[in-house]
PDB file of N, CA and C in Angstrom:
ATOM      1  N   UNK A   1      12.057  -7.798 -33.464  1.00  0.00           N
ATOM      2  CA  UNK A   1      11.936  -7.596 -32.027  1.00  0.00           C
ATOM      3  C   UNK A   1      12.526  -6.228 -31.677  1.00  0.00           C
ATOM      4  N   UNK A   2      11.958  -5.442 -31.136  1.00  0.00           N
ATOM      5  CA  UNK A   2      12.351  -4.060 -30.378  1.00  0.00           C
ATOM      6  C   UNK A   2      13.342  -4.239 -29.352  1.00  0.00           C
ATOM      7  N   UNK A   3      14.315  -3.028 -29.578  1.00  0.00           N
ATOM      8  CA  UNK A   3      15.546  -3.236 -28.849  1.00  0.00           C
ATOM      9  C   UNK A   3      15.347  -3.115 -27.255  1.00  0.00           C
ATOM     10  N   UNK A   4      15.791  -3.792 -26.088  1.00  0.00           N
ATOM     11  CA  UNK A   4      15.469  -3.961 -25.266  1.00  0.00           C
ATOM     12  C   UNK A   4      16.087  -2.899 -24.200  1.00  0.00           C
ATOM     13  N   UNK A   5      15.582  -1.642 -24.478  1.00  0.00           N
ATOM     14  CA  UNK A   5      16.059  -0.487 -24.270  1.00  0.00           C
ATOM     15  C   UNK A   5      15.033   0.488 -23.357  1.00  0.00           C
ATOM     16  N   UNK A   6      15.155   1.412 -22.744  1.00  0.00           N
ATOM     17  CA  UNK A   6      14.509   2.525 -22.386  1.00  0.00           C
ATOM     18  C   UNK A   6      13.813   3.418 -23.266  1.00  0.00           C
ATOM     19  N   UNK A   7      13.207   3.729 -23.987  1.00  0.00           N
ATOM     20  CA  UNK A   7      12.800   4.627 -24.454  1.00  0.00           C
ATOM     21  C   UNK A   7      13.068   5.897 -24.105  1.00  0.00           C
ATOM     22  N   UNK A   8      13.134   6.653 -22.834  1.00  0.00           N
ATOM     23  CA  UNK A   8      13.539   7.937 -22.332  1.00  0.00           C
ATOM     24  C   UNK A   8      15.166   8.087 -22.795  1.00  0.00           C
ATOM     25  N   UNK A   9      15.537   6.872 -22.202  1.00  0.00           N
ATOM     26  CA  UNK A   9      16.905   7.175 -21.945  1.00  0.00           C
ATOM     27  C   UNK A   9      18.170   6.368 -22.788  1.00  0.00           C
ATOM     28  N   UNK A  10      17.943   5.421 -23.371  1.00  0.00           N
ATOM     29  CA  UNK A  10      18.250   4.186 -24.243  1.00  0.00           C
ATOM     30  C   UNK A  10      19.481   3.267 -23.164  1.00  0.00           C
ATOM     31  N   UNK A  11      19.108   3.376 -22.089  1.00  0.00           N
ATOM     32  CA  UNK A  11      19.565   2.559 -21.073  1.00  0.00           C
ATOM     33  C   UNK A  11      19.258   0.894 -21.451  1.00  0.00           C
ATOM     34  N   UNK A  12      20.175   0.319 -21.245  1.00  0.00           N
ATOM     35  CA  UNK A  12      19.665  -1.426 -21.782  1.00  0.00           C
ATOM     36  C   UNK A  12      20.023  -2.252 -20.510  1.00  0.00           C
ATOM     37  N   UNK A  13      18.921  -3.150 -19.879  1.00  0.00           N
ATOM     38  CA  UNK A  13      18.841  -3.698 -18.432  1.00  0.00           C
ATOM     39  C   UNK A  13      20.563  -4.755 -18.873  1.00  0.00           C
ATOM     40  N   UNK A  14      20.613  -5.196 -19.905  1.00  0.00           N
ATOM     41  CA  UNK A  14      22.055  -5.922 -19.777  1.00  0.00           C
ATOM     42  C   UNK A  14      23.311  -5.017 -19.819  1.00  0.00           C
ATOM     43  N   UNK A  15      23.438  -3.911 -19.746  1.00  0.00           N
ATOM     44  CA  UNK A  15      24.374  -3.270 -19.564  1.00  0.00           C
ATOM     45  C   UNK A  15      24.308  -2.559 -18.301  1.00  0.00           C
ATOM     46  N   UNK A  16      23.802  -1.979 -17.556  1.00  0.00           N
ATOM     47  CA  UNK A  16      23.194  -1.036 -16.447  1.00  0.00           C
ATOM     48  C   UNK A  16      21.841  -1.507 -15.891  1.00  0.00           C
ATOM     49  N   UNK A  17      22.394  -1.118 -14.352  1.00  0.00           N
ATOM     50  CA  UNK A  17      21.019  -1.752 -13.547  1.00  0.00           C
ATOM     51  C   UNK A  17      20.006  -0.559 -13.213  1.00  0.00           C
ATOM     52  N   UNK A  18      20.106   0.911 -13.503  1.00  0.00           N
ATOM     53  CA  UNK A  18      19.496   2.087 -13.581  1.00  0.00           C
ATOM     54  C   UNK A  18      19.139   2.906 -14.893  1.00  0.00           C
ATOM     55  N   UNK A  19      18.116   3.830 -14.869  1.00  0.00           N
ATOM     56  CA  UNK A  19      18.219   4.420 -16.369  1.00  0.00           C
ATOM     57  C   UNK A  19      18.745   5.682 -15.883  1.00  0.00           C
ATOM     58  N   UNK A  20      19.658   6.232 -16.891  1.00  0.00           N
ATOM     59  CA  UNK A  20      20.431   7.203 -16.799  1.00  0.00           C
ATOM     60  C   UNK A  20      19.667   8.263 -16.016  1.00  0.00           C
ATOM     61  N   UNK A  21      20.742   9.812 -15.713  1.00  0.00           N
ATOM     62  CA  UNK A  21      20.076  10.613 -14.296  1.00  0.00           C
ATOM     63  C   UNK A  21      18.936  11.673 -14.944  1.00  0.00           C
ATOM     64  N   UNK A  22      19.243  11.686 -16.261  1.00  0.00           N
ATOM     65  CA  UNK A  22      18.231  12.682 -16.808  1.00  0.00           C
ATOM     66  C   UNK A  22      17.324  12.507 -17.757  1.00  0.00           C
ATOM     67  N   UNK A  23      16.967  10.960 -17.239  1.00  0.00           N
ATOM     68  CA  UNK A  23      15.614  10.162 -18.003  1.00  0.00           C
ATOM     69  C   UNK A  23      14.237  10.558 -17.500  1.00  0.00           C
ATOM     70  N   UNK A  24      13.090  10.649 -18.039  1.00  0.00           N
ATOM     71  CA  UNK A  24      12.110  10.858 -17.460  1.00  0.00           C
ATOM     72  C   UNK A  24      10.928  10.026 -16.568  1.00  0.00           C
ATOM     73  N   UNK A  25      11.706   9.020 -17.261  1.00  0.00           N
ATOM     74  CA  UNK A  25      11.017   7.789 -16.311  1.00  0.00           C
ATOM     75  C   UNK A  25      11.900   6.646 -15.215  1.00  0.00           C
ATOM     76  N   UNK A  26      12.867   7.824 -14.839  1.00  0.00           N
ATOM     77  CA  UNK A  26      13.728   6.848 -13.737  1.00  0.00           C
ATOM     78  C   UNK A  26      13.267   6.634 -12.581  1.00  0.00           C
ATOM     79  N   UNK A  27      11.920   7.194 -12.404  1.00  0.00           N
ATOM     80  CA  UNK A  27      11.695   6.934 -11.192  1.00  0.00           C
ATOM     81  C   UNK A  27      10.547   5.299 -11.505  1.00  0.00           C
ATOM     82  N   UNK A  28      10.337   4.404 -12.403  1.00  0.00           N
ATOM     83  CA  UNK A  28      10.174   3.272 -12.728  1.00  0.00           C
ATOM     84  C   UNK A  28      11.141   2.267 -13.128  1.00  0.00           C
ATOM     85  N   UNK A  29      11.035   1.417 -12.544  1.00  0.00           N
ATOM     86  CA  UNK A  29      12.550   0.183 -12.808  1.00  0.00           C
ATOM     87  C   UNK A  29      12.784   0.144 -14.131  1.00  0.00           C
ATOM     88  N   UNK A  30      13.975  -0.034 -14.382  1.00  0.00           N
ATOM     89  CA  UNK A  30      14.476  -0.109 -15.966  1.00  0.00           C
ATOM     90  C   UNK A  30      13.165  -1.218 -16.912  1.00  0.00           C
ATOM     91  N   UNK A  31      13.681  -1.844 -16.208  1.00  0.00           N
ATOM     92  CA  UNK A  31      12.941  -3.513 -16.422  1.00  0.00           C
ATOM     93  C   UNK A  31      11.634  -3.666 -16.963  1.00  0.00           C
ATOM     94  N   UNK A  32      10.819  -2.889 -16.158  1.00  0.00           N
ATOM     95  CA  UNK A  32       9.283  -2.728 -16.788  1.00  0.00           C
ATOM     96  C   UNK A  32       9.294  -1.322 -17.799  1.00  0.00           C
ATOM     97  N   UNK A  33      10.050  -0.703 -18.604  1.00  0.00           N
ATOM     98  CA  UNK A  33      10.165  -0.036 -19.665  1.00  0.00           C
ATOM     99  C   UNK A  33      10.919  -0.341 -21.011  1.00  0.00           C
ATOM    100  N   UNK A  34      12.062  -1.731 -20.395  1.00  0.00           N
ATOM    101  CA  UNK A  34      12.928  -1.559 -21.578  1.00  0.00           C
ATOM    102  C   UNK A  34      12.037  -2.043 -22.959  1.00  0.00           C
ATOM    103  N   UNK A  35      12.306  -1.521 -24.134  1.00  0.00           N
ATOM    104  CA  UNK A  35      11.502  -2.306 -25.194  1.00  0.00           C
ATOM    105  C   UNK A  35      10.223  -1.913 -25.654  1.00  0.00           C
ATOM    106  N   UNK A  36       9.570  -0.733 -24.636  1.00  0.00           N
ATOM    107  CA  UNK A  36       8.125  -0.353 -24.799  1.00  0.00           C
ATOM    108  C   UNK A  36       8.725   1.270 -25.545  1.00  0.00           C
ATOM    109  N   UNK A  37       7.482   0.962 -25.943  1.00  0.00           N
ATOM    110  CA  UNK A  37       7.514   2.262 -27.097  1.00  0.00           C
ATOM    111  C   UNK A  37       7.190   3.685 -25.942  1.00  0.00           C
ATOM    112  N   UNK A  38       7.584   4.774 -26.387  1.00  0.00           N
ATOM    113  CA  UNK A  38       7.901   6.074 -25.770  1.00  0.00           C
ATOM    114  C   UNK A  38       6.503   6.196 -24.938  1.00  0.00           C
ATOM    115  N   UNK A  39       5.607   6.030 -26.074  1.00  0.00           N
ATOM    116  CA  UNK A  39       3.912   6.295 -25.300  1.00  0.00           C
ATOM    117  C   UNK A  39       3.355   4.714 -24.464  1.00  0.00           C
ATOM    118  N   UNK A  40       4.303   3.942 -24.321  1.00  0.00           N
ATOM    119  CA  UNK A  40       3.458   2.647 -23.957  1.00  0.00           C
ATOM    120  C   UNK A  40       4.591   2.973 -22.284  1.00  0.00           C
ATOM    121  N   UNK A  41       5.586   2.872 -22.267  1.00  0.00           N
ATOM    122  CA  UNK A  41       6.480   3.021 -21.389  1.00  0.00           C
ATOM    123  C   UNK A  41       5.542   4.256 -20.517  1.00  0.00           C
ATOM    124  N   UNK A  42       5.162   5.629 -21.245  1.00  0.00           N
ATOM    125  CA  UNK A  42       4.401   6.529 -20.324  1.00  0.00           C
ATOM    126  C   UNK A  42       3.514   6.111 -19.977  1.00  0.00           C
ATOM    127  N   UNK A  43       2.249   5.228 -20.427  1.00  0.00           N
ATOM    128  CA  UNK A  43       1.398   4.535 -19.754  1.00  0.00           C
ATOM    129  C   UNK A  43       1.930   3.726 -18.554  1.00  0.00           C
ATOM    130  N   UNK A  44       2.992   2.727 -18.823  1.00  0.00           N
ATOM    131  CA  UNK A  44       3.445   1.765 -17.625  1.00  0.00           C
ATOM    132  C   UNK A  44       4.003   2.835 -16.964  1.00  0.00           C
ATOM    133  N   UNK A  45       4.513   3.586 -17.238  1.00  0.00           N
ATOM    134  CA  UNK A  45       4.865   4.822 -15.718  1.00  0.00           C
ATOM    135  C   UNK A  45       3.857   4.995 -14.917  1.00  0.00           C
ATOM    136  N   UNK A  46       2.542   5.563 -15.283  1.00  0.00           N
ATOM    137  CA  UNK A  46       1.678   6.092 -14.905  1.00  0.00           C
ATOM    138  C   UNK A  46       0.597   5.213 -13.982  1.00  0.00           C
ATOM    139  N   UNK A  47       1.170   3.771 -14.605  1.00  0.00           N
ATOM    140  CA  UNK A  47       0.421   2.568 -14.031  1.00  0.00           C
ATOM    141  C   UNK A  47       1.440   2.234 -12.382  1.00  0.00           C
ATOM    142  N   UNK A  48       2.553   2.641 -12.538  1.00  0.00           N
ATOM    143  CA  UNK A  48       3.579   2.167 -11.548  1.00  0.00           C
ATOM    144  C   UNK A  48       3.517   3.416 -10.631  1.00  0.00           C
ATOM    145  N   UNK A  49       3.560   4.317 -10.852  1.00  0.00           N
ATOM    146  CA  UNK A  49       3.149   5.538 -10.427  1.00  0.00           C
ATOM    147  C   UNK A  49       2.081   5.544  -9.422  1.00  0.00           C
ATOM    148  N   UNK A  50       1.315   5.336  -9.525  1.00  0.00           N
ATOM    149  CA  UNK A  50      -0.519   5.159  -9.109  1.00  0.00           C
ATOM    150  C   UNK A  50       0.302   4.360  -7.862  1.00  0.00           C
ATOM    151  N   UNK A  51       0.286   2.894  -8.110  1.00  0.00           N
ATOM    152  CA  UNK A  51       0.573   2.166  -7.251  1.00  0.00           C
ATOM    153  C   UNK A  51       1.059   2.718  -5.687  1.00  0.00           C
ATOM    154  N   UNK A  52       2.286   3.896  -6.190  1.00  0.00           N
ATOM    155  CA  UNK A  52       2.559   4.436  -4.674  1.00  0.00           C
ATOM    156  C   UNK A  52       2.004   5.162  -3.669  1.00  0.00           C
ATOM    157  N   UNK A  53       0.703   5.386  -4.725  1.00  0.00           N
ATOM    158  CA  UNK A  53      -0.442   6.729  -4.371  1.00  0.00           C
ATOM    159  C   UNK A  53      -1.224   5.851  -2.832  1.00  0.00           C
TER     160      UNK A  53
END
């Protein structure tokens, strides 16, 4: 099982409720990145992203 981590930032939702300030995907909840791989996490950015459009 993949560590349940940030990929940008290696922020882990059971330790911290934010991903660190100089992550690239902090502007998406920890939550829907921890555990996804670097390029799957940039897809779910891009999917969460849209949404605000």
């Amino acid at each position: 099982m993949p560590p349940r981590q940030c990929p940008g930032c290696d922020a882990a939702p059971s330790e911290r409720a934010d991903h660190y300030a100089d992550c690239p995907l902090k502007d998406v909840p920890l939550a829907q990145v921890a555990g996804l791989t670097l390029k799957e996490a940039g897809a779910e950015a891009a999917r969460w992203r849209a949404r605000d459009d």
